[in-house]
N, C-alpha and C. Protein backbone atom coordinates (compact mmCIF):
# COMPACT_ATOMS: atom_id res chain seq x y z
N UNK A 1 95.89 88.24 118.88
CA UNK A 1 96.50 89.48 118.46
C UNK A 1 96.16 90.53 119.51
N UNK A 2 97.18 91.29 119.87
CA UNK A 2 97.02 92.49 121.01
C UNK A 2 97.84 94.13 120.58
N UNK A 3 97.62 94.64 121.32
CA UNK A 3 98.86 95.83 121.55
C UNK A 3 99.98 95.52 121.85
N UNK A 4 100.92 95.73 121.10
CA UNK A 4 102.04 95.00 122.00
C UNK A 4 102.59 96.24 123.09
N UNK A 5 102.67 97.73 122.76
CA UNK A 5 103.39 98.48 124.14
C UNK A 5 102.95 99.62 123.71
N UNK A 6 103.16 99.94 124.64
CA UNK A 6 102.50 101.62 124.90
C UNK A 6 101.18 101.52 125.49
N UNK A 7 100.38 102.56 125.49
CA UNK A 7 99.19 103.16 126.60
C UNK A 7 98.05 102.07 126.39
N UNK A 8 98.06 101.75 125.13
CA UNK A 8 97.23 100.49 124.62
C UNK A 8 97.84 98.95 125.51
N UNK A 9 98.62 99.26 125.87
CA UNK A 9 99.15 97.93 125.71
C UNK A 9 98.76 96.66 126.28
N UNK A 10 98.57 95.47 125.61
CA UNK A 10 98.01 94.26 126.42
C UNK A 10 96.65 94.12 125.47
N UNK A 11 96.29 95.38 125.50
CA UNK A 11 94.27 94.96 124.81
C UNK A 11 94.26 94.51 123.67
N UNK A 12 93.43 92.84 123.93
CA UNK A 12 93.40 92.37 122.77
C UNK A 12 92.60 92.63 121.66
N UNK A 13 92.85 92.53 120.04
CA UNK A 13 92.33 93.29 118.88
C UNK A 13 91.35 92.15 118.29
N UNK A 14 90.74 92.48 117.27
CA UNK A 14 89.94 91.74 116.79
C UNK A 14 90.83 91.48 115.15
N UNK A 15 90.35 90.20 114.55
CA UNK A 15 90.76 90.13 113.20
C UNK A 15 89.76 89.63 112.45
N UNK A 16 89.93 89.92 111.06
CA UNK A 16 88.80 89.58 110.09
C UNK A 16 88.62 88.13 110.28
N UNK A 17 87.48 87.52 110.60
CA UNK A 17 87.79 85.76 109.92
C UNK A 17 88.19 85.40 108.64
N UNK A 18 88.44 84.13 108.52
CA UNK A 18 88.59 83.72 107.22
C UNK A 18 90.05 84.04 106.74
N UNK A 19 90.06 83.88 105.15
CA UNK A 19 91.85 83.87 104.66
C UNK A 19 91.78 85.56 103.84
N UNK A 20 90.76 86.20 103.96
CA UNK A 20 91.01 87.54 103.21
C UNK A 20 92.07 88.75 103.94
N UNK A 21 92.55 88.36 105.10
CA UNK A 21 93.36 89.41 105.58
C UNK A 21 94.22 88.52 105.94
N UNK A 22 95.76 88.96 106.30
CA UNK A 22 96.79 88.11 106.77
C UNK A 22 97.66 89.04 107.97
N UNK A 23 96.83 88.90 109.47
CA UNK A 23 97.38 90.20 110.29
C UNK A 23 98.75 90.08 110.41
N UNK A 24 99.41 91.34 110.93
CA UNK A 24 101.12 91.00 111.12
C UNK A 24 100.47 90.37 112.75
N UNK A 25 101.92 89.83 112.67
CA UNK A 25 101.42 88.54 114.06
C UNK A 25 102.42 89.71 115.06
N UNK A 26 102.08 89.62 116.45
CA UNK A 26 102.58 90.20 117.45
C UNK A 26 104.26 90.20 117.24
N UNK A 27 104.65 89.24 117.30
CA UNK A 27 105.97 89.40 116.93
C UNK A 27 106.63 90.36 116.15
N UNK A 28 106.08 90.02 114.75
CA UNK A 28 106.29 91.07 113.54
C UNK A 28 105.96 92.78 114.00
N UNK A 29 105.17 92.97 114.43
CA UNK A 29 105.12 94.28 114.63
C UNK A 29 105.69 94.54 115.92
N UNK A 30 106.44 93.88 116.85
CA UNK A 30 107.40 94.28 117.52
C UNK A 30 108.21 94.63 117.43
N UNK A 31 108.84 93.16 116.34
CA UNK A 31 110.18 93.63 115.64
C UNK A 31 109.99 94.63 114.65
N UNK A 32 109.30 95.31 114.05
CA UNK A 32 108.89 96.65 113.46
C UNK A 32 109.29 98.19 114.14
N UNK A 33 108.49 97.77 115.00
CA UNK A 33 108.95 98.98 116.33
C UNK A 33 110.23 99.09 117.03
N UNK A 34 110.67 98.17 117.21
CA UNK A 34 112.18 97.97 117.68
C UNK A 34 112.91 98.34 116.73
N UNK A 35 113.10 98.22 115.28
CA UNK A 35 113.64 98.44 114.18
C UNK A 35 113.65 100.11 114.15
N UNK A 36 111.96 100.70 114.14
CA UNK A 36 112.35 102.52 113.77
C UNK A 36 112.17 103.10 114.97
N UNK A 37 112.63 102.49 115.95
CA UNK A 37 112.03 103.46 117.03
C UNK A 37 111.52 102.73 117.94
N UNK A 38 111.12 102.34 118.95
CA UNK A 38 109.89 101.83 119.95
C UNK A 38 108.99 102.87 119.86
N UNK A 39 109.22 104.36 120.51
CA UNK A 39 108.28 104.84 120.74
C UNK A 39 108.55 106.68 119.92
N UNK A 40 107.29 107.28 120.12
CA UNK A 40 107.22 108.53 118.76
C UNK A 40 106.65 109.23 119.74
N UNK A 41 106.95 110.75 119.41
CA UNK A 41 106.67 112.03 119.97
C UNK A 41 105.72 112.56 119.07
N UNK A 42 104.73 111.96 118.71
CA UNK A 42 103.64 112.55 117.81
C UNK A 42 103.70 112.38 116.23
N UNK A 43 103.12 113.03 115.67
CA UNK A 43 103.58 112.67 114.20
C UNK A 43 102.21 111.71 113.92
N UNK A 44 101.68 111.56 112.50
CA UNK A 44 100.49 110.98 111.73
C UNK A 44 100.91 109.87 111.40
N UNK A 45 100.47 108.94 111.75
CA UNK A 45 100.46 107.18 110.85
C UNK A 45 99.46 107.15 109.66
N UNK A 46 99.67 106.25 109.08
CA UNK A 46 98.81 105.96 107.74
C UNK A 46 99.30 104.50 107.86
N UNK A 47 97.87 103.68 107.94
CA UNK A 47 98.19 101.94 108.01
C UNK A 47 97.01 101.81 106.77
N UNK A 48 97.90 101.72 105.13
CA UNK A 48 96.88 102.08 104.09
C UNK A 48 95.94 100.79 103.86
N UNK A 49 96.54 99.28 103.92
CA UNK A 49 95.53 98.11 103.91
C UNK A 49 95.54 97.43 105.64
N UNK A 50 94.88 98.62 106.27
CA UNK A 50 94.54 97.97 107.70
C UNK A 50 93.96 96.88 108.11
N UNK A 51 93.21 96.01 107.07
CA UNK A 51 92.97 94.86 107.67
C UNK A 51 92.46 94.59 109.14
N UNK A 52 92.90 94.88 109.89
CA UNK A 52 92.52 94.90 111.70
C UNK A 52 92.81 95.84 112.19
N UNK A 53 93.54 97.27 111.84
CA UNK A 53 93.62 98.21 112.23
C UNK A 53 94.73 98.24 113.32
N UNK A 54 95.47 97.10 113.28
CA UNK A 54 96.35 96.78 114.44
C UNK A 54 97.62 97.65 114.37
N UNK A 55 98.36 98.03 113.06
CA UNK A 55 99.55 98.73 113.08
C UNK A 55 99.01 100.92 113.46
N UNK A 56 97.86 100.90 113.19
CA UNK A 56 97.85 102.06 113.19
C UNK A 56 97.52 102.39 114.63
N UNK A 57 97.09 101.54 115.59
CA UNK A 57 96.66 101.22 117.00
C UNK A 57 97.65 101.36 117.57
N UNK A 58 99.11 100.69 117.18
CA UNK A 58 99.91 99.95 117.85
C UNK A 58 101.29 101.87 117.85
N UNK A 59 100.31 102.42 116.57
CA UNK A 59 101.39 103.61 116.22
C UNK A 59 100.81 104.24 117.38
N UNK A 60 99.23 104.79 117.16
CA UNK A 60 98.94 105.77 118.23
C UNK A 60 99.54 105.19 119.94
N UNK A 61 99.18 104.38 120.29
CA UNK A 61 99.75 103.64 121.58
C UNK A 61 101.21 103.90 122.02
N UNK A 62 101.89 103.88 121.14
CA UNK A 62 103.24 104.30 120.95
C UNK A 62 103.50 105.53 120.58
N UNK A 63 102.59 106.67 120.72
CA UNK A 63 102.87 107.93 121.26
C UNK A 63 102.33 109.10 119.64
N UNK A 64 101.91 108.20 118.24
CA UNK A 64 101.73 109.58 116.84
C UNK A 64 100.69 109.48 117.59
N UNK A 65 100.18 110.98 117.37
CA UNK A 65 98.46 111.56 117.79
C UNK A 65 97.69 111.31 117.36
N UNK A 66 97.76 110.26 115.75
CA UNK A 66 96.79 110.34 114.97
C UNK A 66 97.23 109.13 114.03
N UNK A 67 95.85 107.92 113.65
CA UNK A 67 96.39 107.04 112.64
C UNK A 67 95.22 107.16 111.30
N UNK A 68 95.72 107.37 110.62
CA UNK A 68 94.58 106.91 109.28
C UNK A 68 94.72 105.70 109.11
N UNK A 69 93.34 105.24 109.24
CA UNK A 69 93.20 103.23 108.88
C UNK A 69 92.39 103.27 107.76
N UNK A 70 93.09 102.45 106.57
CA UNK A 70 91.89 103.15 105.27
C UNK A 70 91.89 101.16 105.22
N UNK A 71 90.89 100.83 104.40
CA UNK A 71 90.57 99.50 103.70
C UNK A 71 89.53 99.36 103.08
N UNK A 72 89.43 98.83 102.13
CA UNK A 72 88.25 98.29 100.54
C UNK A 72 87.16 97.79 101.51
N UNK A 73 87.88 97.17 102.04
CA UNK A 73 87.24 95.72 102.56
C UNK A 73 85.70 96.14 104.04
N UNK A 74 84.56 96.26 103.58
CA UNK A 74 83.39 96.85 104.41
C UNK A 74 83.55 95.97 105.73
N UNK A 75 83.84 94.34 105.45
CA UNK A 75 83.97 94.02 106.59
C UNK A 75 85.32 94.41 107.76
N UNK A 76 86.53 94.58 107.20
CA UNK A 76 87.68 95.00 107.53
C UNK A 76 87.49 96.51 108.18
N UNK A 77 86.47 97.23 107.82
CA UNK A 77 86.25 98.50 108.40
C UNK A 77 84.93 98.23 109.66
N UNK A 78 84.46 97.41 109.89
CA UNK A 78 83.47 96.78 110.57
C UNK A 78 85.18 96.15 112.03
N UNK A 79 85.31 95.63 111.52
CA UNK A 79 86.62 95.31 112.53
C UNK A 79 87.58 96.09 113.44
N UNK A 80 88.40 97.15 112.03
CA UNK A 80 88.89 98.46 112.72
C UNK A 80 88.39 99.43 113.62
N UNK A 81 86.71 99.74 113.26
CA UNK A 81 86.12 100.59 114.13
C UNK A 81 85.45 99.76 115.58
N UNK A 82 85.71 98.27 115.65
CA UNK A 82 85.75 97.75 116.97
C UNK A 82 86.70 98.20 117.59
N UNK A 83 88.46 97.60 117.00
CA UNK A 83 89.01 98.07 117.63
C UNK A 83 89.67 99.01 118.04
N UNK A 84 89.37 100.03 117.30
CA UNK A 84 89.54 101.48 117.68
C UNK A 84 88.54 101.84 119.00
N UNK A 85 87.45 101.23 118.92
CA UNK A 85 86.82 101.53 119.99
C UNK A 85 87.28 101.18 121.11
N UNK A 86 87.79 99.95 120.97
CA UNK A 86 88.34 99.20 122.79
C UNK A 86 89.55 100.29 122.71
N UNK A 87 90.26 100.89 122.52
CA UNK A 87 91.22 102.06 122.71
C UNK A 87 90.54 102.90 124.01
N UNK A 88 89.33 103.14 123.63
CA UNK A 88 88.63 104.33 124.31
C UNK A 88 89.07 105.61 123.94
N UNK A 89 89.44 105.86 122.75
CA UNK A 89 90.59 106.88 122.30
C UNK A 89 89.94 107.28 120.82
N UNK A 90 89.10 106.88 120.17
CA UNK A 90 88.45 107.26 118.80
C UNK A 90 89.01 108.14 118.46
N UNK A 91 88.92 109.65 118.78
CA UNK A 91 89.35 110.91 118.37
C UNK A 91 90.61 110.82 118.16
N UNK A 92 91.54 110.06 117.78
CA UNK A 92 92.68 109.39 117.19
C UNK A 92 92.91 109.23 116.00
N UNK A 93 91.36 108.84 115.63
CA UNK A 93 91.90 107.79 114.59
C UNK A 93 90.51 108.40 113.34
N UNK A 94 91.33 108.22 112.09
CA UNK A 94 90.24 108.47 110.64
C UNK A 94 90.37 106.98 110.51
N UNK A 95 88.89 106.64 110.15
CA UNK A 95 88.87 105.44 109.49
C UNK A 95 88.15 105.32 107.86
N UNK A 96 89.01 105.44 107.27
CA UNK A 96 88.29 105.29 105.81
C UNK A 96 88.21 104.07 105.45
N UNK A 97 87.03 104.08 104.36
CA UNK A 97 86.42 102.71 103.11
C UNK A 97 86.90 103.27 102.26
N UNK A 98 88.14 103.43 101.83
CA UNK A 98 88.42 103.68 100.20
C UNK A 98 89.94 102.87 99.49
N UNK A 99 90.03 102.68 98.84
CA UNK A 99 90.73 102.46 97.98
C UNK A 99 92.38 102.74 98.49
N UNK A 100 93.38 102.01 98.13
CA UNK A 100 94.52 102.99 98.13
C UNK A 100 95.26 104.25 97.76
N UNK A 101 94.90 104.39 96.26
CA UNK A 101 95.08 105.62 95.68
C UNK A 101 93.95 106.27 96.51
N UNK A 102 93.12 106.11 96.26
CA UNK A 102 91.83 107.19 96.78
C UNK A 102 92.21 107.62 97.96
N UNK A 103 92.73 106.94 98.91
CA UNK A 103 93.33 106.77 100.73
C UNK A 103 93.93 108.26 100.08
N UNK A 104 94.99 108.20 99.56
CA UNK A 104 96.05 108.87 99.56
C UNK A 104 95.63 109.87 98.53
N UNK A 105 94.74 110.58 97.68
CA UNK A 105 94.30 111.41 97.35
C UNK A 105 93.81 112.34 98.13
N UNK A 106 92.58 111.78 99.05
CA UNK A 106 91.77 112.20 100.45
C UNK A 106 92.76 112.79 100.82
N UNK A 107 94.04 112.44 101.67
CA UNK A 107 94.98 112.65 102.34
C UNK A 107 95.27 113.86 102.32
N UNK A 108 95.78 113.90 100.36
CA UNK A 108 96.31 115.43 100.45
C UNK A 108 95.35 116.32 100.19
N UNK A 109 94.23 115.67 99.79
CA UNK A 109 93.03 116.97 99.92
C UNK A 109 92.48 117.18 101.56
N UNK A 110 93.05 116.64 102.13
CA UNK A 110 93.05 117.14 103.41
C UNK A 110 94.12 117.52 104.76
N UNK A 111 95.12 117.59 103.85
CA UNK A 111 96.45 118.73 103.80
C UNK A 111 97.26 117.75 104.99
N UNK A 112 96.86 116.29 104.80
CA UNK A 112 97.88 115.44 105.62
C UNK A 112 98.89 115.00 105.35
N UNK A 113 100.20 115.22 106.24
CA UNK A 113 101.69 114.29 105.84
C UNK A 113 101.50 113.55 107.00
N UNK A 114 102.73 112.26 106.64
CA UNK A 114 102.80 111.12 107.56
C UNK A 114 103.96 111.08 107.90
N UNK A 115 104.09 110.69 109.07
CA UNK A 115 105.72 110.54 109.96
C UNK A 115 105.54 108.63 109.39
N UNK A 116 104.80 108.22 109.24
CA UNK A 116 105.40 107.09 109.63
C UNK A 116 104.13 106.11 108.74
N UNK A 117 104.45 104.98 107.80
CA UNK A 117 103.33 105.01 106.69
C UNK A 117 103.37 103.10 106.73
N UNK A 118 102.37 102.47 106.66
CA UNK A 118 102.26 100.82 106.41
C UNK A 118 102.01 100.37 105.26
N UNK A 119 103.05 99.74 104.69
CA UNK A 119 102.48 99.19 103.31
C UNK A 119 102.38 97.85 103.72
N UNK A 120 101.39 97.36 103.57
CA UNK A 120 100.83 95.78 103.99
C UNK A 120 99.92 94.85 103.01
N UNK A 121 99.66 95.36 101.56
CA UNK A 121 98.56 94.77 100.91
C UNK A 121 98.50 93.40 100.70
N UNK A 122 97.38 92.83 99.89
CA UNK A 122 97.30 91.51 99.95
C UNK A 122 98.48 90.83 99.04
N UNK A 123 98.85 90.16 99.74
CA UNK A 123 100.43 89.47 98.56
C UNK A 123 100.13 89.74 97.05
N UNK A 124 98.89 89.00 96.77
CA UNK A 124 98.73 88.65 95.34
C UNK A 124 98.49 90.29 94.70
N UNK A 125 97.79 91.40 95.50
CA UNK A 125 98.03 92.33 94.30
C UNK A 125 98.99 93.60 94.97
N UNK A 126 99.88 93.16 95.47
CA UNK A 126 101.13 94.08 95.77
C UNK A 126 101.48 95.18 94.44
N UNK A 127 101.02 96.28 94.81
CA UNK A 127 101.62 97.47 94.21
C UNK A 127 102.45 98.60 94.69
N UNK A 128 103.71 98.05 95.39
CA UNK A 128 104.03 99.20 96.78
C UNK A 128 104.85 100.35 95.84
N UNK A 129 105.75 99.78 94.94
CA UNK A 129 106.20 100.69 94.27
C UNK A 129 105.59 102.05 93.70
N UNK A 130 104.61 101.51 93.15
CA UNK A 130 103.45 102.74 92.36
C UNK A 130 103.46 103.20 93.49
N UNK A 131 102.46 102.85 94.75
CA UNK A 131 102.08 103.64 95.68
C UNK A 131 103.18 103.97 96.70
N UNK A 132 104.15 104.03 96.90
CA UNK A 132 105.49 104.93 96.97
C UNK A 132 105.91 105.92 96.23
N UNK A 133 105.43 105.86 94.89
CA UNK A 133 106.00 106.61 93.94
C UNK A 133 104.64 108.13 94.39
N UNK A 134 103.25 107.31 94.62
CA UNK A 134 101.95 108.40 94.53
C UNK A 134 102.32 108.89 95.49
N UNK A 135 102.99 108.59 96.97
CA UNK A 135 103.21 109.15 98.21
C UNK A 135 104.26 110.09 97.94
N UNK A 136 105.01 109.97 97.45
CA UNK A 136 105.89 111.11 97.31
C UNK A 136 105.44 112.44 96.04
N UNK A 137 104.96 111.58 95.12
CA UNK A 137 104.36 113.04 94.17
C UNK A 137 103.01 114.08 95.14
N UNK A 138 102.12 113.49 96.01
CA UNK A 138 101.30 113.75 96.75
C UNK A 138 101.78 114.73 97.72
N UNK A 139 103.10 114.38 97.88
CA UNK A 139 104.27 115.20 99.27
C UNK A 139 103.39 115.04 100.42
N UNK A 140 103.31 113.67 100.62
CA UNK A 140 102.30 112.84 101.69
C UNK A 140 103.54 112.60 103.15
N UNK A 141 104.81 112.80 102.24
CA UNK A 141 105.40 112.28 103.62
C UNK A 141 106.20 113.25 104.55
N UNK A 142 106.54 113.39 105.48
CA UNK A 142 107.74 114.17 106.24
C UNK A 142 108.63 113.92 106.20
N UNK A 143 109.85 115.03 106.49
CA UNK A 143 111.39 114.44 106.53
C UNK A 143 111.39 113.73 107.73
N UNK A 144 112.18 113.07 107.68
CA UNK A 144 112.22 111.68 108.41
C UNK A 144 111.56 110.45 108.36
N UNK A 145 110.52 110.58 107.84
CA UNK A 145 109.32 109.65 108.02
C UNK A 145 110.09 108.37 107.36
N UNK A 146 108.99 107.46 108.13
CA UNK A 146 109.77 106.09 107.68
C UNK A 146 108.22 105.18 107.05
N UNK A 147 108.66 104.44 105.66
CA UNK A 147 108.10 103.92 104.87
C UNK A 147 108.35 102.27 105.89
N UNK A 148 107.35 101.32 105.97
CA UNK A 148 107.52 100.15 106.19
C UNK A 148 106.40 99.27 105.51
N UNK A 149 107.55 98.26 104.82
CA UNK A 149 106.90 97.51 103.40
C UNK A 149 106.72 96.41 104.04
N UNK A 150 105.31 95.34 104.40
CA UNK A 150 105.52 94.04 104.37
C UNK A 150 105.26 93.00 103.25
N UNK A 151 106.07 92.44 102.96
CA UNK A 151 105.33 91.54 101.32
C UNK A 151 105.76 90.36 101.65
N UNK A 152 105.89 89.41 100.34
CA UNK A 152 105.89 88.47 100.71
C UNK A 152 107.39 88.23 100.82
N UNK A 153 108.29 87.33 101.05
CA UNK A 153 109.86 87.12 101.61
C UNK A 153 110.57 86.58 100.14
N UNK A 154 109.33 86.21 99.19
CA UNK A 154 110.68 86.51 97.15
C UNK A 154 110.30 87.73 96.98
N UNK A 155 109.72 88.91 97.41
CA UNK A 155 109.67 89.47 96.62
C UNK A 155 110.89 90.77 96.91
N UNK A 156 111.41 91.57 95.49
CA UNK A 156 112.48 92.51 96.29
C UNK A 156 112.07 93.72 95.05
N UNK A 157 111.69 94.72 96.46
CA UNK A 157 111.47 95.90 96.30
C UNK A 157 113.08 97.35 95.42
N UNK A 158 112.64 97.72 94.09
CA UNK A 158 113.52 98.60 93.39
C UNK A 158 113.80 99.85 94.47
N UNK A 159 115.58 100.14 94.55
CA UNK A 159 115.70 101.24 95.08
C UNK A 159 114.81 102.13 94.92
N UNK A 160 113.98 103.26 95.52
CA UNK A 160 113.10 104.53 95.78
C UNK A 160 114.01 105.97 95.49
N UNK A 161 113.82 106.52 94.70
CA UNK A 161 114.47 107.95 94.51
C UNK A 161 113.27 108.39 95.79
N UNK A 162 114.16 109.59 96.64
CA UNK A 162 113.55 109.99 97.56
C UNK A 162 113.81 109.43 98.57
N UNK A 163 113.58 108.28 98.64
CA UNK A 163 113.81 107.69 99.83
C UNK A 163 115.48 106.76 100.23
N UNK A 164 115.54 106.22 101.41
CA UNK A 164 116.57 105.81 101.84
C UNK A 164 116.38 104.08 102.40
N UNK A 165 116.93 103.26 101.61
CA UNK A 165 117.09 101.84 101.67
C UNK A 165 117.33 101.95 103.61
N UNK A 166 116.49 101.11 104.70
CA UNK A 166 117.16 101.05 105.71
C UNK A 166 117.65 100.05 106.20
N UNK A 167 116.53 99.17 106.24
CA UNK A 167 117.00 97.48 107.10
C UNK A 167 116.00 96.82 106.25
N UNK A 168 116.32 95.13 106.20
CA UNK A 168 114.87 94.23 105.49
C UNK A 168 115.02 93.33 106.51
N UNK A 169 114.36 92.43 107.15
CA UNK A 169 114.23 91.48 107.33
C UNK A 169 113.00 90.36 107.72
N UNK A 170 113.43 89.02 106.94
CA UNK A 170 112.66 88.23 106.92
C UNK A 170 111.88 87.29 108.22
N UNK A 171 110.45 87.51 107.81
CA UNK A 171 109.84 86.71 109.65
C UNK A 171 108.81 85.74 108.69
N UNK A 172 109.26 84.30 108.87
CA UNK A 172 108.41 83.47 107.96
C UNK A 172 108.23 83.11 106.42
N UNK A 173 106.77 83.63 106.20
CA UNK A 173 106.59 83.97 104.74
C UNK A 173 106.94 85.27 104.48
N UNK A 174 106.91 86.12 105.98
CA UNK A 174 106.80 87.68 105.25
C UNK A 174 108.01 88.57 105.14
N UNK A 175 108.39 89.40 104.37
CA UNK A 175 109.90 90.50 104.89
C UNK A 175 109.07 91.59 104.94
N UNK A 176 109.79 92.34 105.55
CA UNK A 176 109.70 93.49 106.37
C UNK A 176 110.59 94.25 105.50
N UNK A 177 110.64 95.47 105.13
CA UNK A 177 111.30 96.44 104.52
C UNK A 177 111.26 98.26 104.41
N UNK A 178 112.50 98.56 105.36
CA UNK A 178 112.08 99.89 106.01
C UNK A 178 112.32 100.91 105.06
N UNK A 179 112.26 101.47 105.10
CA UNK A 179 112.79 103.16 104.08
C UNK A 179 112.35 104.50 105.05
N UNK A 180 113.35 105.60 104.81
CA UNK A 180 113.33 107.00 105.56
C UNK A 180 113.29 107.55 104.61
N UNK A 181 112.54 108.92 105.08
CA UNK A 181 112.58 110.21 103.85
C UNK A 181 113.45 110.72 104.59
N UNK A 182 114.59 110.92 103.53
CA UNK A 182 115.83 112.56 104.07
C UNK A 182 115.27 113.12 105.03
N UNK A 183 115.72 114.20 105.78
CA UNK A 183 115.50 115.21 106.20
C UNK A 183 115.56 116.34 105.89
């Protein structure tokens, strides 16, 4: 697993061992970036089950100023703050140990919106809906900002009031599923 482009690009990342995280594979988060954009003129990421910290890396690299990497997981935050470090770029990046809701409570008690947001949790306890629904009561997101869902490839996500159905597509086990906030 690496950076795939931008200022990062090439440096390889670290991943949790074992089966508790399931990173997006280089590919997948290419075709991610190619999908909303390649590259961003600034703007906040939020990669809420970072696991390896790789999508919120891969945001700053690709030009937002800033990623929040939140995860439960003590070892998963033991990982992220490696590879945030090989960046050489820290002052980038919040790395929280909390919860999802909690992620996104913090957030707005600390008066943050997101251009651009990762929903990635572990298959088995996928809650993206709820936490779509908390991101928008929170007014966590910006106009424009783009929601990107990965789950597993049965599962199909209910239209979003607020938001805007964009592209889905399937890589493997996993789909990919974009959404924009209006402007």
């Amino acid at each position: 697993m690496r950076v795939v482009a931008g200022k990062f690009k090439g440096r390889p990342l670290k991943s949790l061992p074992g089966n508790n995280t399931r990173p997006t594979t280089d590919k997948v988060k290419g075709a991610i970036f190619n999908m909303i954009g390649p590259y961003f003129s600034g703007g906040v990421a939020l990669d809420l089950y970072g696991g390896s910290g790789s999508l919120g890396i891969e945001a700053v690299s690709r030009g937002c100023t800033q990623a929040v990497i939140a995860d439960m997981n003590q070892g998963a935050i033991k990982i992220i703050k490696e590879n945030v470090s090989l960046t050489k770029e820290g002052e980038h990046f919040l790395v929280w140990k909390t919860r999802d809701k909690q992620t996104l409570k913090k957030a707005a008690e600390n008066n943050l919106q997101f251009s651009l947001v990762f929903l990635d949790p572990p298959y088995a306890k996928q809650k993206i809906q709820e936490i779509i629904s908390l991101l928008l009561e929170l007014d966590l997101l910006l106009p424009g900002a783009w929601v990107v869902c990965e789950t597993d490839k049965g599962v199909t996500l209910d239209d979003i009031p607020q938001l805007t159905y964009y592209k889905e597509q399937t890589y493997g086990i996993s789909k990919v599923t974009l959404y924009q906030k209006g402007e």
